[in-house]
PDB file of N, CA and C in Angstrom:
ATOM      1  N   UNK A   1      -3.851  11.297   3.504  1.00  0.00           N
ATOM      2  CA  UNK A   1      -2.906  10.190   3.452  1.00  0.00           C
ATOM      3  C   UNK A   1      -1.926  10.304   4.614  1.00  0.00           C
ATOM      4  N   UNK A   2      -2.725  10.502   5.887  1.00  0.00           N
ATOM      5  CA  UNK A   2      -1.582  11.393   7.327  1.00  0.00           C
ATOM      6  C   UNK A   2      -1.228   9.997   7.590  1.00  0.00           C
ATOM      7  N   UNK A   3      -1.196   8.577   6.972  1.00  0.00           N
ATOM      8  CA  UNK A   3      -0.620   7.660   7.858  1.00  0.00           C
ATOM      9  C   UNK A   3       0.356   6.834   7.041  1.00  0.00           C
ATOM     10  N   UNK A   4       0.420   7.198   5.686  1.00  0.00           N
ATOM     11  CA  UNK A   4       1.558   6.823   4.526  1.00  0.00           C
ATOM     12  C   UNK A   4       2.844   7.674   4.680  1.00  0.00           C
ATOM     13  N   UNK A   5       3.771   6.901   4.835  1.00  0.00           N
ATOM     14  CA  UNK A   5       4.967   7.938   5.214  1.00  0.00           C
ATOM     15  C   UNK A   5       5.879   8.188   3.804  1.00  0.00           C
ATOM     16  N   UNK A   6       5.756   9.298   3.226  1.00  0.00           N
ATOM     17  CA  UNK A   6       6.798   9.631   2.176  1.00  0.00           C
ATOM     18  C   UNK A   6       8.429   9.590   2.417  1.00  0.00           C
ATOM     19  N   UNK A   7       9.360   8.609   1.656  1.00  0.00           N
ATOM     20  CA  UNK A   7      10.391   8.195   2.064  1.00  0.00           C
ATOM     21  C   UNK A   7      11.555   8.616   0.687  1.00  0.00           C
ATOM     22  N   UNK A   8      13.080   8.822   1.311  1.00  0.00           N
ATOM     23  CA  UNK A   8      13.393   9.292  -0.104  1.00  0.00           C
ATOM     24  C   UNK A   8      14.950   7.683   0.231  1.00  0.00           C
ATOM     25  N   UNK A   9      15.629   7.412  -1.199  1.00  0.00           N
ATOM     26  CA  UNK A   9      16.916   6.995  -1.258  1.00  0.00           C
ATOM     27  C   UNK A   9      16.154   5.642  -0.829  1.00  0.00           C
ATOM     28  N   UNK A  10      15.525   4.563  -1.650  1.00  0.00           N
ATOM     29  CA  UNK A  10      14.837   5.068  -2.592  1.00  0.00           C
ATOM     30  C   UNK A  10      13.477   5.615  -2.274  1.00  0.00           C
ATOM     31  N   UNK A  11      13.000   6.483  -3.476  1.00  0.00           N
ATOM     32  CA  UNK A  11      11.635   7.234  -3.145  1.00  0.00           C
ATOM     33  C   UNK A  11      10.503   6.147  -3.089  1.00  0.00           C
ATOM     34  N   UNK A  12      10.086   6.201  -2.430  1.00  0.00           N
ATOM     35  CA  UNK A  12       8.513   5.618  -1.825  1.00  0.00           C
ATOM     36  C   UNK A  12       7.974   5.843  -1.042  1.00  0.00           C
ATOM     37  N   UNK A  13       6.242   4.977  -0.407  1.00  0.00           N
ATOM     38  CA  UNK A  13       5.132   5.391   0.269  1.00  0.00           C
ATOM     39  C   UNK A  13       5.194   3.953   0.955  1.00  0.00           C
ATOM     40  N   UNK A  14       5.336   3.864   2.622  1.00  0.00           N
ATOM     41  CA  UNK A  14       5.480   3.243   3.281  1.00  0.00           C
ATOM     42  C   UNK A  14       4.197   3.432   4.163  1.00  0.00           C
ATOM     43  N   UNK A  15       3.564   2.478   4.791  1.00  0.00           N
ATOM     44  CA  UNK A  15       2.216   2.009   5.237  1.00  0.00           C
ATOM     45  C   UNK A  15       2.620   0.659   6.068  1.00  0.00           C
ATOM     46  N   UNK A  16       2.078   0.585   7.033  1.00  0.00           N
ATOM     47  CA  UNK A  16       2.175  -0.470   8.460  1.00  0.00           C
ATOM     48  C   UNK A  16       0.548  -0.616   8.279  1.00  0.00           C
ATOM     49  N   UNK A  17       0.105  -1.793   8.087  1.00  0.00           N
ATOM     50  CA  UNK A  17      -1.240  -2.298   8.826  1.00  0.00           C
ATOM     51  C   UNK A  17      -1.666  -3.072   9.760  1.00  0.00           C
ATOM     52  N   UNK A  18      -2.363  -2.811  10.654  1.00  0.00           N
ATOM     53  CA  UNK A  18      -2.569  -3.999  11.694  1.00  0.00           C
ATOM     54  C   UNK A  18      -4.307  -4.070  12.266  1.00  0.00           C
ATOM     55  N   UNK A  19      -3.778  -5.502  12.646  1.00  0.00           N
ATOM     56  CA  UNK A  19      -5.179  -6.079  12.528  1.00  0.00           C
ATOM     57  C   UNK A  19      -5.711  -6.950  13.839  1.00  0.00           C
ATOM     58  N   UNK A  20      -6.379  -7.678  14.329  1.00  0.00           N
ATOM     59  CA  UNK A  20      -6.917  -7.786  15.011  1.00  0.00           C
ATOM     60  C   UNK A  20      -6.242  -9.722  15.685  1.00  0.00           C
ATOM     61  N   UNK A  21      -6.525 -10.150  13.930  1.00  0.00           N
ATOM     62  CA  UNK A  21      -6.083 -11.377  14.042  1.00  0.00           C
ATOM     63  C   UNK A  21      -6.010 -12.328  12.460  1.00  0.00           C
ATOM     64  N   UNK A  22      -5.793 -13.165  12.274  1.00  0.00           N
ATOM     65  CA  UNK A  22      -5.115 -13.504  11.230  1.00  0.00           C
ATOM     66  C   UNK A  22      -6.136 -13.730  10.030  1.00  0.00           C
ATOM     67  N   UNK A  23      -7.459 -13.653  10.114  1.00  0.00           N
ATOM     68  CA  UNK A  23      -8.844 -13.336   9.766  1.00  0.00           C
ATOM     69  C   UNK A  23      -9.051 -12.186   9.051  1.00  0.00           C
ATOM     70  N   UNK A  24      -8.982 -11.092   9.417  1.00  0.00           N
ATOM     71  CA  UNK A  24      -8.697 -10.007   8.859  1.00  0.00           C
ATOM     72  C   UNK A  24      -7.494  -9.679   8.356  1.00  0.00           C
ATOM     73  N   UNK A  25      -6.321 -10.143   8.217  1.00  0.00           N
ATOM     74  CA  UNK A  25      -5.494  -9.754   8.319  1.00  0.00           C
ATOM     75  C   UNK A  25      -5.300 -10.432   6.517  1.00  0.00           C
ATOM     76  N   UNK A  26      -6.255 -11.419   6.531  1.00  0.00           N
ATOM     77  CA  UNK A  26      -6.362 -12.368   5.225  1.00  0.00           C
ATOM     78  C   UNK A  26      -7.563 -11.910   4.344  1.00  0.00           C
ATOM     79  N   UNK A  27      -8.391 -11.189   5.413  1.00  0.00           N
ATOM     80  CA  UNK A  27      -9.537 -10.174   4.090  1.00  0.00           C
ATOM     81  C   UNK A  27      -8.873  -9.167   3.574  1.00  0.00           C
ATOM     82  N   UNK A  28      -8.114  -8.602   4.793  1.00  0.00           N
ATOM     83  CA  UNK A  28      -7.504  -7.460   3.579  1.00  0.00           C
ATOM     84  C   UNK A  28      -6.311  -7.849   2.675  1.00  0.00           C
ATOM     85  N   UNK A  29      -5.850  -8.926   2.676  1.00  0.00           N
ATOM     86  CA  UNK A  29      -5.018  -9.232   1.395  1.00  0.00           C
ATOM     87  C   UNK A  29      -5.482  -9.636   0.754  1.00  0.00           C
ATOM     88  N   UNK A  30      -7.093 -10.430   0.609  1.00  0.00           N
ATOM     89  CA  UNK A  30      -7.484 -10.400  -0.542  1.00  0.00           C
ATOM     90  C   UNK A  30      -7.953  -9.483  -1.259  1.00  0.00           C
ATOM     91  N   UNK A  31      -8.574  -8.247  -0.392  1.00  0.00           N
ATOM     92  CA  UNK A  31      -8.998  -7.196  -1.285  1.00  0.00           C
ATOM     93  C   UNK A  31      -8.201  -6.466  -1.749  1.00  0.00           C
ATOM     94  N   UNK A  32      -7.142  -6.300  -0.862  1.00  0.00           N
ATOM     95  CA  UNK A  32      -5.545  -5.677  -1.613  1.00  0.00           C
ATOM     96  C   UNK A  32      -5.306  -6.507  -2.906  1.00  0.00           C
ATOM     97  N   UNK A  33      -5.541  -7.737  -3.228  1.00  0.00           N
ATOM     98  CA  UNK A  33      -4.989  -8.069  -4.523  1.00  0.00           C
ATOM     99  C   UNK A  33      -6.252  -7.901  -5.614  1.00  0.00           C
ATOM    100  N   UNK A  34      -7.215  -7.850  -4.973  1.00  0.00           N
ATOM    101  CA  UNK A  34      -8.532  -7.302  -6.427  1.00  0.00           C
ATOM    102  C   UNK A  34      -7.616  -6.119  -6.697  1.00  0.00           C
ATOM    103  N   UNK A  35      -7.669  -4.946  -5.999  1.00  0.00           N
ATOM    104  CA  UNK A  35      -7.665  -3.632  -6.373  1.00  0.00           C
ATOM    105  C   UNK A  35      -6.564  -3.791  -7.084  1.00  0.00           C
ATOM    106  N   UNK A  36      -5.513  -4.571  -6.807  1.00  0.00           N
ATOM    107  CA  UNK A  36      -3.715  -4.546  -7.404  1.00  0.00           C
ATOM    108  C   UNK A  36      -4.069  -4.734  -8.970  1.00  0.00           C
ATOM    109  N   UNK A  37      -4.601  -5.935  -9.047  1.00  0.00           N
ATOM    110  CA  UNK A  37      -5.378  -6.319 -10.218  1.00  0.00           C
ATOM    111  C   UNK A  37      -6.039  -5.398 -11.303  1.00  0.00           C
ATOM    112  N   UNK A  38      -6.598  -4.551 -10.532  1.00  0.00           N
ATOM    113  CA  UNK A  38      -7.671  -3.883 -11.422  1.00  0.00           C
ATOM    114  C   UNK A  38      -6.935  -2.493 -11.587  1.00  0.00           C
ATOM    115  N   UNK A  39      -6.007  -2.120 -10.742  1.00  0.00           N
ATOM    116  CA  UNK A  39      -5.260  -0.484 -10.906  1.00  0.00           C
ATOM    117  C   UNK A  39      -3.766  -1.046 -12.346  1.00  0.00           C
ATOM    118  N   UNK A  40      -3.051  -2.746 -12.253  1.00  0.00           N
ATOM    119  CA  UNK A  40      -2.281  -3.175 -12.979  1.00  0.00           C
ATOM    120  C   UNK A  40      -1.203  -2.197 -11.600  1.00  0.00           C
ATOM    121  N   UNK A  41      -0.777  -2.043 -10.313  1.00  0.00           N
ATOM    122  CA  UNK A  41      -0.275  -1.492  -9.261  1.00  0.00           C
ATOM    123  C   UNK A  41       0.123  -2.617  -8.764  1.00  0.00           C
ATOM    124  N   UNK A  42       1.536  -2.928  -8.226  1.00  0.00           N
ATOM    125  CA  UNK A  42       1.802  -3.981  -7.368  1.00  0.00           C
ATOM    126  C   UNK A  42       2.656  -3.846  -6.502  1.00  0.00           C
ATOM    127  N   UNK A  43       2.261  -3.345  -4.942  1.00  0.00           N
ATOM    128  CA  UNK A  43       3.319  -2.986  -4.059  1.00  0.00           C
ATOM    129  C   UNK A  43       3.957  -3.919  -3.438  1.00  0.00           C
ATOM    130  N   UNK A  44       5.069  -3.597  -2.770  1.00  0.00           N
ATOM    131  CA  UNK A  44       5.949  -4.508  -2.301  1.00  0.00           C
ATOM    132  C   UNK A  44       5.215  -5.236  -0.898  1.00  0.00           C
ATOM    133  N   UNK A  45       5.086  -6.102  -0.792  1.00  0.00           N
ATOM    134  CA  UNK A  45       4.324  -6.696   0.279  1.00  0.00           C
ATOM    135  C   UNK A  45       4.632  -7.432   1.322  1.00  0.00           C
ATOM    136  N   UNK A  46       5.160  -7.137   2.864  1.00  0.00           N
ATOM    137  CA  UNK A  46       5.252  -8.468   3.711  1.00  0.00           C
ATOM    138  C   UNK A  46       4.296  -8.128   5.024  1.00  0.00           C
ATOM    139  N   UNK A  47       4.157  -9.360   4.972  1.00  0.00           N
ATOM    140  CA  UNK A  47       2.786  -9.575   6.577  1.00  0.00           C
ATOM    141  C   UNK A  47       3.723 -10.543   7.372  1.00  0.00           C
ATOM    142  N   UNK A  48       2.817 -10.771   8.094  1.00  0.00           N
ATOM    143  CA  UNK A  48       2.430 -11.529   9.591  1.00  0.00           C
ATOM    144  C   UNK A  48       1.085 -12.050   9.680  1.00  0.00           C
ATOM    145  N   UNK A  49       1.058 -12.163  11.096  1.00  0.00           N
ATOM    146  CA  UNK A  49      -0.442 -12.859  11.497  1.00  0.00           C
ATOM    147  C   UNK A  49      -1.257 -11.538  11.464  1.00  0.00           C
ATOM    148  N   UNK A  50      -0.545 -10.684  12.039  1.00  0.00           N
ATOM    149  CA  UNK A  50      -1.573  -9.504  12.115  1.00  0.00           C
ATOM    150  C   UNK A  50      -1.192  -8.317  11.858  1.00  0.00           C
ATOM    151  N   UNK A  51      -0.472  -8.275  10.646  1.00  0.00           N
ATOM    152  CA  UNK A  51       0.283  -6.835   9.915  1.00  0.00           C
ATOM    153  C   UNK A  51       0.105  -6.736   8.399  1.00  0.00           C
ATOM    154  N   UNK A  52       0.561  -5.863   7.854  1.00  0.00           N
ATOM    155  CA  UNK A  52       0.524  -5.924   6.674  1.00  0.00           C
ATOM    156  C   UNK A  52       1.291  -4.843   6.468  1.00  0.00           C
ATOM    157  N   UNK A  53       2.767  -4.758   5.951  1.00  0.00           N
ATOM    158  CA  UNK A  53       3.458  -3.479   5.790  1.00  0.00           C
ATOM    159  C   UNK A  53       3.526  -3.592   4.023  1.00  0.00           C
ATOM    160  N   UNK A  54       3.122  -2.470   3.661  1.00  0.00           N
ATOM    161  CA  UNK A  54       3.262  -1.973   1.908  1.00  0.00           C
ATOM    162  C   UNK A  54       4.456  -1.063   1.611  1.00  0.00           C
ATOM    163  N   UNK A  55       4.454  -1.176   0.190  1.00  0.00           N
ATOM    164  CA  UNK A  55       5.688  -0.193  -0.190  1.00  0.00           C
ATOM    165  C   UNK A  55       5.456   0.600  -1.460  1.00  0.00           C
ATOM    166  N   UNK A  56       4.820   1.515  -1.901  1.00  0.00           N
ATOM    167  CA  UNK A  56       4.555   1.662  -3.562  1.00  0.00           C
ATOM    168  C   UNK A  56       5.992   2.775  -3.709  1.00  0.00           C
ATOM    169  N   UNK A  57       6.150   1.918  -4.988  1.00  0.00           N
ATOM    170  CA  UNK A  57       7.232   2.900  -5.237  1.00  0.00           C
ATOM    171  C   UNK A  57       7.017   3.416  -6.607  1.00  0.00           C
ATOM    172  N   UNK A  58       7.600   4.372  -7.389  1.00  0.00           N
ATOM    173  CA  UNK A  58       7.219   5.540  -8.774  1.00  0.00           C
ATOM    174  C   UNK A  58       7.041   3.811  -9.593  1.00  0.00           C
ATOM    175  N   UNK A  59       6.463   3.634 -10.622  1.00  0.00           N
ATOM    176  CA  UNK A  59       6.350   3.099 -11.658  1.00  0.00           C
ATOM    177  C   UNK A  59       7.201   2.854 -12.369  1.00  0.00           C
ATOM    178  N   UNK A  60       7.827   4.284 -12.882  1.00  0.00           N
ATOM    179  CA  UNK A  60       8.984   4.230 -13.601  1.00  0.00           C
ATOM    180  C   UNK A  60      10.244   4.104 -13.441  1.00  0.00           C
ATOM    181  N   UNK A  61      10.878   3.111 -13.315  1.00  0.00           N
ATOM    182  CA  UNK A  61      11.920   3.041 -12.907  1.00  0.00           C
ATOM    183  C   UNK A  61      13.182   4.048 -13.137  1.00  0.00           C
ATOM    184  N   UNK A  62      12.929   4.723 -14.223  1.00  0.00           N
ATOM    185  CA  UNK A  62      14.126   5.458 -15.004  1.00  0.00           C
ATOM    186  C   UNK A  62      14.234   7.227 -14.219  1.00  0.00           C
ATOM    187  N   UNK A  63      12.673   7.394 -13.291  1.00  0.00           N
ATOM    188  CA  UNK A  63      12.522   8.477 -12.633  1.00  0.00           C
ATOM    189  C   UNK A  63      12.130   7.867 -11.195  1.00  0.00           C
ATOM    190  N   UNK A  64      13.199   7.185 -10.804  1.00  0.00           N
ATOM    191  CA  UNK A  64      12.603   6.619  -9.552  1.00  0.00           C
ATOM    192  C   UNK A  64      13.099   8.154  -7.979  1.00  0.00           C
ATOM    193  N   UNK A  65      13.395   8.932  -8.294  1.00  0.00           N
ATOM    194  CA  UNK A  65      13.542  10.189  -7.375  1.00  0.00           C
ATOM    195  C   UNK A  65      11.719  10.673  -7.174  1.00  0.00           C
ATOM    196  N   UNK A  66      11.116  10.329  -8.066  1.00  0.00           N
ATOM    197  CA  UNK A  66       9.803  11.479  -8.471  1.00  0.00           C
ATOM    198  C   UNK A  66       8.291  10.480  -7.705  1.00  0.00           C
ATOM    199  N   UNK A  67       7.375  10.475  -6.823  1.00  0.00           N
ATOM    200  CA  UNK A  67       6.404   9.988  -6.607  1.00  0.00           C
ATOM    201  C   UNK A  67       5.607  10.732  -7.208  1.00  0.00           C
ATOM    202  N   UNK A  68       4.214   9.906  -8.168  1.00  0.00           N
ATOM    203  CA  UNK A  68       3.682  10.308  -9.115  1.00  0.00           C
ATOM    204  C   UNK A  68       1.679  10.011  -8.090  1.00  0.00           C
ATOM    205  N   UNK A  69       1.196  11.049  -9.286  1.00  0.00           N
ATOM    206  CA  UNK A  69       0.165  10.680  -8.992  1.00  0.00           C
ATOM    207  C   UNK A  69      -0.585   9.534  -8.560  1.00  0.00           C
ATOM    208  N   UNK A  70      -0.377   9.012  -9.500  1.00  0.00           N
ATOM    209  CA  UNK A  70      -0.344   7.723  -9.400  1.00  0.00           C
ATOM    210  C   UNK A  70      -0.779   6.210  -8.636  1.00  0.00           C
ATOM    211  N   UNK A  71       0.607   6.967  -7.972  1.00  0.00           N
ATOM    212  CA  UNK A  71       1.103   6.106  -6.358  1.00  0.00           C
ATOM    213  C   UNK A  71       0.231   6.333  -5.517  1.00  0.00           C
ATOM    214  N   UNK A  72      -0.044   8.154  -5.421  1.00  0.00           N
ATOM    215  CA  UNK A  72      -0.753   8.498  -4.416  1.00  0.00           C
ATOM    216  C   UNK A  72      -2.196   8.110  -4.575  1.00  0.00           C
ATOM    217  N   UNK A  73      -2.600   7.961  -5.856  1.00  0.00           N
ATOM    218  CA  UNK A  73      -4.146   7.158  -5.817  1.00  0.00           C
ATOM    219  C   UNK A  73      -4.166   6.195  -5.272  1.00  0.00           C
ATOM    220  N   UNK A  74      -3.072   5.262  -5.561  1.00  0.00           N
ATOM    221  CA  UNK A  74      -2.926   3.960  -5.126  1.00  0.00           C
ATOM    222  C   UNK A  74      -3.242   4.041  -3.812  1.00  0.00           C
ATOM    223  N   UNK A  75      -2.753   4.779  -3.161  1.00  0.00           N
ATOM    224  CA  UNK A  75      -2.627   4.574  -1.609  1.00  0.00           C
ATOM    225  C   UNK A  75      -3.581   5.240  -1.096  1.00  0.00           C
ATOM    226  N   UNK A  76      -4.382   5.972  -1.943  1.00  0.00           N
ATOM    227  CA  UNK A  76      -5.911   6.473  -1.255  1.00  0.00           C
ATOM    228  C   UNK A  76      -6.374   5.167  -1.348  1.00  0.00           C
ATOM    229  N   UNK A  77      -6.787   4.469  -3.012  1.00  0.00           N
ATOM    230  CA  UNK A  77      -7.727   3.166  -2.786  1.00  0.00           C
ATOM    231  C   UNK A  77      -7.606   2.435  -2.138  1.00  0.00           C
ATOM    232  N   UNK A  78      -6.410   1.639  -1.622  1.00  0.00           N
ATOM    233  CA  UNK A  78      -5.756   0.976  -0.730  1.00  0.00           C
ATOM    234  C   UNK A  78      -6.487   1.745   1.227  1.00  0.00           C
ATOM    235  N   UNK A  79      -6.255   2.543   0.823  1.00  0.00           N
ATOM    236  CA  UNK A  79      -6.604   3.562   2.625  1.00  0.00           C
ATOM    237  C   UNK A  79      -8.646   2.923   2.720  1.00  0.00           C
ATOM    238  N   UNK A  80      -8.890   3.075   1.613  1.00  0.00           N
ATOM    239  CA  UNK A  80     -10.536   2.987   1.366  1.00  0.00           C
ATOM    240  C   UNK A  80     -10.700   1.490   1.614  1.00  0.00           C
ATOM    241  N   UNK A  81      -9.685   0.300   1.794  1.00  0.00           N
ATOM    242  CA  UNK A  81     -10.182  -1.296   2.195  1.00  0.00           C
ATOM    243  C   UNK A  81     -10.542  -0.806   3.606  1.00  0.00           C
ATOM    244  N   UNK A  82     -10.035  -0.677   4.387  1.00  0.00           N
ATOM    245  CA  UNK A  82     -10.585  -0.047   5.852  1.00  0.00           C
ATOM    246  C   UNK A  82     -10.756   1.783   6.065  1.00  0.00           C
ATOM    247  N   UNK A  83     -12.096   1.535   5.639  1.00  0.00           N
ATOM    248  CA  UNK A  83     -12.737   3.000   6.318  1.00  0.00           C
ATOM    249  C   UNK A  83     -12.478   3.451   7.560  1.00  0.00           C
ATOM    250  N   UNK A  84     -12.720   2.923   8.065  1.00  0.00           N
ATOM    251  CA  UNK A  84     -12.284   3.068   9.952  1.00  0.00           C
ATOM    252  C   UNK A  84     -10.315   3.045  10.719  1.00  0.00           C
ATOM    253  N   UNK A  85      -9.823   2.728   9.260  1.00  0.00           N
ATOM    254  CA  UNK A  85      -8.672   2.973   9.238  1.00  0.00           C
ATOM    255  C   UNK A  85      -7.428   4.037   8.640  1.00  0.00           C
ATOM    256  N   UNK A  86      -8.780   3.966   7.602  1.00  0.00           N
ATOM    257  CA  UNK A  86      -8.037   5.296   6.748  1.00  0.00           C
ATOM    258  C   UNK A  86      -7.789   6.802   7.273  1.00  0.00           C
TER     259      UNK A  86
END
């Protein structure tokens, strides 16, 4: 996960994507929202034509200091929409 940056105040997993052109940039938000779908995971999300920056933060709000397993699956499956990127 050498390209997710662990962040603290507040704790989260920060990710920059970029893409080629606004084509891809629209496949991978759709496959980002199957997987969102199917994990019940919903990261914070803003794009561009050719970006895609994410944010997962702990689940639980009441332990939001603590990144959980979890997250970090999240952001493997998420790493696995582009093989060649991950």
């Amino acid at each position: 996960m050498h390209k997710w940056k662990e962040r603290n105040r507040p704790t989260r997993l920060e990710r920059r994507f970029e893409f080629e052109n606004y084509q891809l940039t629209r496949d991978f938000l759709d496959r980002l929202a199957k997987i969102c779908e199917e994990e019940q995971q919903f990261p914070d999300v803003s794009f561009g034509k050719t970006y895609v920056n994410l944010t997962l933060r702990p689940e639980n709000e009441e332990d939001d200091n603590c990144l959980t397993d979890k997250e970090h699956q999240m952001a493997l499956k998420i790493d696995e929409l582009l093989p060649n990127q991950g």
